[in-house]
Protein backbone atom coordinates (compact mmCIF):
# COMPACT_ATOMS: atom_id res chain seq x y z
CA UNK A 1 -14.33 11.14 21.53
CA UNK A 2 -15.96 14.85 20.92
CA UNK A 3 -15.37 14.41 17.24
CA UNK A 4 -15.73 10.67 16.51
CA UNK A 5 -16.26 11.37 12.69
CA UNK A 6 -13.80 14.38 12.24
CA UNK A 7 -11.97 13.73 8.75
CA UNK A 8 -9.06 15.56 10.06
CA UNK A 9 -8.75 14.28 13.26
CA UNK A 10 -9.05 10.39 11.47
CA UNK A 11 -6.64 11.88 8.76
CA UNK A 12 -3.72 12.73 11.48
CA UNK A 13 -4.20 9.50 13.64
CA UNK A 14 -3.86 7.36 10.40
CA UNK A 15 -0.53 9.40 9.20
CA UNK A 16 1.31 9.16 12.95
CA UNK A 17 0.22 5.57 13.09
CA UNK A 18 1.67 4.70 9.74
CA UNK A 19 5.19 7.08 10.62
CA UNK A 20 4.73 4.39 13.84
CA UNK A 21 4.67 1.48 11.84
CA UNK A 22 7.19 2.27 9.63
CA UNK A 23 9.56 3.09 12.48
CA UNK A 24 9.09 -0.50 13.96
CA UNK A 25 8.82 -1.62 10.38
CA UNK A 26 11.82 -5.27 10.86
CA UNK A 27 14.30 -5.13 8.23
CA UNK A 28 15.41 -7.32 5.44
CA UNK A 29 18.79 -8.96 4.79
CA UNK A 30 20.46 -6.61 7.11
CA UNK A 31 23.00 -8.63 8.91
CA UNK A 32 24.41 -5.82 10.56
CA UNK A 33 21.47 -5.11 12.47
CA UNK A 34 21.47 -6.42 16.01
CA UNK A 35 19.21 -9.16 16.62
CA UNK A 36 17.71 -7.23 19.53
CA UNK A 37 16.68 -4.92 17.27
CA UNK A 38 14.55 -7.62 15.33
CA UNK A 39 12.99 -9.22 18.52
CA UNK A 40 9.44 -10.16 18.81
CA UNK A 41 8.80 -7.02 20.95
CA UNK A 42 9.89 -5.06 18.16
CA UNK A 43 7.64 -6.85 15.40
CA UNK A 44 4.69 -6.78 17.85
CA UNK A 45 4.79 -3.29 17.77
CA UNK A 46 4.64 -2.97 14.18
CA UNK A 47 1.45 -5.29 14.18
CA UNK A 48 -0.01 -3.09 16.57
CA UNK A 49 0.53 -0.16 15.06
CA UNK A 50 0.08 -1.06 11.21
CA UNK A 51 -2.98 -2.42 12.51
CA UNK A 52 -4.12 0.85 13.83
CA UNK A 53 -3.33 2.18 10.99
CA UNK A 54 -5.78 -0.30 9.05
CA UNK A 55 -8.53 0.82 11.62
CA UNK A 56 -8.22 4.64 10.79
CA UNK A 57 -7.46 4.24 6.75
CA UNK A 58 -11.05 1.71 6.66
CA UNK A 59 -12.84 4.75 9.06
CA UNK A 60 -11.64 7.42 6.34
CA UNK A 61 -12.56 4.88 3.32
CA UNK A 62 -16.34 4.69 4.84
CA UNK A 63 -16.41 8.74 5.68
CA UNK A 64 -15.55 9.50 2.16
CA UNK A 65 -15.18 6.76 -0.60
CA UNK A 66 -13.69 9.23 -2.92
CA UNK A 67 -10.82 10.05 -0.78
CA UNK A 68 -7.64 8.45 -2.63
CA UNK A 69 -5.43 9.86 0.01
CA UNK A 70 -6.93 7.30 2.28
CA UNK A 71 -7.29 4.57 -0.58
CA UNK A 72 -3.48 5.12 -1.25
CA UNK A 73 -2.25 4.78 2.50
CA UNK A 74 -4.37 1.72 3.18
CA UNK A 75 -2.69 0.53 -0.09
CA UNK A 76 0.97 1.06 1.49
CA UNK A 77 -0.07 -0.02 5.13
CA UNK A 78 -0.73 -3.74 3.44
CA UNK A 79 2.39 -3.61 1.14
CA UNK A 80 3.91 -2.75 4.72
CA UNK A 81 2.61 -5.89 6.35
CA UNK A 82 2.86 -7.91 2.67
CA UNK A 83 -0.65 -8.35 2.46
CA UNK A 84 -0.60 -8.62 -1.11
CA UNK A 85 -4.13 -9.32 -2.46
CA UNK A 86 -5.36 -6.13 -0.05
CA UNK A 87 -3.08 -4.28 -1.57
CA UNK A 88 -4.74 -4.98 -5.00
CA UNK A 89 -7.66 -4.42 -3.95
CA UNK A 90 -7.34 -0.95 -2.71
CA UNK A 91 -4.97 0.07 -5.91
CA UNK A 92 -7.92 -1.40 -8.02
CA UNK A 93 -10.10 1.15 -6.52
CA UNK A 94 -7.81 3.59 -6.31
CA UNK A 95 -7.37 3.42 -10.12
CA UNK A 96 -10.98 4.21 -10.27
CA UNK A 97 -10.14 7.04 -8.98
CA UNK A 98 -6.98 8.11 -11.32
CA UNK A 99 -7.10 5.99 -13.81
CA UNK A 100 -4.41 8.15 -16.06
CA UNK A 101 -2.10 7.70 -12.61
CA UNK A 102 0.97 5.35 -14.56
CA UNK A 103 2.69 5.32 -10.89
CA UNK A 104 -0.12 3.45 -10.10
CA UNK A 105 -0.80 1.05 -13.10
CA UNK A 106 2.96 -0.11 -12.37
CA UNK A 107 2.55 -0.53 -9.04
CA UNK A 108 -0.66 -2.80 -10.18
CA UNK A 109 1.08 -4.19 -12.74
CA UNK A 110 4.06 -5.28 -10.69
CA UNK A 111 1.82 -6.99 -8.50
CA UNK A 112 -0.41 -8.82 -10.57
CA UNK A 113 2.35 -10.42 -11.81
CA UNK A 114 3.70 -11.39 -8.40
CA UNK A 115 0.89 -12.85 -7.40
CA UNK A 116 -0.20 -14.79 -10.70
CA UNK A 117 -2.34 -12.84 -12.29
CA UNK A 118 -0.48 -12.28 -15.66
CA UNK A 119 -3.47 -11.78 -18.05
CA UNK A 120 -4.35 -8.47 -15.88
CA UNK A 121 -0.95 -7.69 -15.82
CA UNK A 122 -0.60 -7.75 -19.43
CA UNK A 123 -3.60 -5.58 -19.55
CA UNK A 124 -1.94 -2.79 -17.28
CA UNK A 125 1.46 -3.67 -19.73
CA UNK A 126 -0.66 -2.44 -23.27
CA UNK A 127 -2.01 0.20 -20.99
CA UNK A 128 1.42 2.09 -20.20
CA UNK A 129 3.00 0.97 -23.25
CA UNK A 130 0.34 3.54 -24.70
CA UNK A 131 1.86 6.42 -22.29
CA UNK A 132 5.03 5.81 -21.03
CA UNK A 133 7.17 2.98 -22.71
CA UNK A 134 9.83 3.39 -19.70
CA UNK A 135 7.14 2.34 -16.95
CA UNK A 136 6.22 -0.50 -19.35
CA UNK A 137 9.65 -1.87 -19.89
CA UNK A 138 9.96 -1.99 -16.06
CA UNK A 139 6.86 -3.52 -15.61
CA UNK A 140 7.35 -6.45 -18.37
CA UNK A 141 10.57 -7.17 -16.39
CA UNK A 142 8.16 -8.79 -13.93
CA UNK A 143 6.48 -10.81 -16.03
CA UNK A 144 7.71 -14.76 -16.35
């Protein structure tokens, strides 16, 4: 509260709420796992804490637009939570940002296609095909 619009201070909450999330983060297709470890207790922690997460990625975004560092983490807190059309969103305006970034045009690409939007994945296809033929083989993998 003495330094409600510190960067930093926004910065570190958002990073040790997404390390939180990611430790209550339920996994996939482990069987092994004990089902105590998958309870709702569990998952509700992971909402909480993603969702904190949210709160201190959107108070960074508003601080300072330009920031992809916070663009970028409020991109993986809503892959976390598979929130898929945020997650565009904030890639989209991350590639403002870094538009030469071919991490980030498959990452785009990957989900456009997973979500329907082929004709803008095709675009982000011709894009890396330009730069780096291996990203665009992976990405046209996607496509169907």
């Amino acid at each position: 509260k003495k330094t409600p619009t510190n960067l930093e201070v926004h910065g570190k909450l958002a990073e040790t709420y997404t390390k939180l999330c990611k430790l209550y983060l339920p996994p996939k297709n482990l069987s092994w796992v004990s089902p105590e470890y998958v309870g709702p207790h569990l998952k509700g922690m992971f909402q909480i804490y993603s969702q904190k997460a949210v709160e201190e990625f959107k108070i960074l975004e508003d601080l300072s637009s330009q920031d992809p560092w916070a663009l970028a983490g409020l991109a993986e807190i809503y892959r976390l939570q598979e929130k898929a059309e945020e997650e565009i969103s904030q890639c989209e305006k991350l590639l403002e940002l870094t538009p030469d970034n071919s991490d980030l045009l498959l990452q785009l690409g990957i989900l456009y296609f997973q979500k329907g939007h082929a004709s803008k994945g095709l675009k982000i296809y011709e894009l890396l095909q330009r730069d780096s033929s291996t990203k665009a083989e992976q990405l046209i993998q996607y496509y169907s």
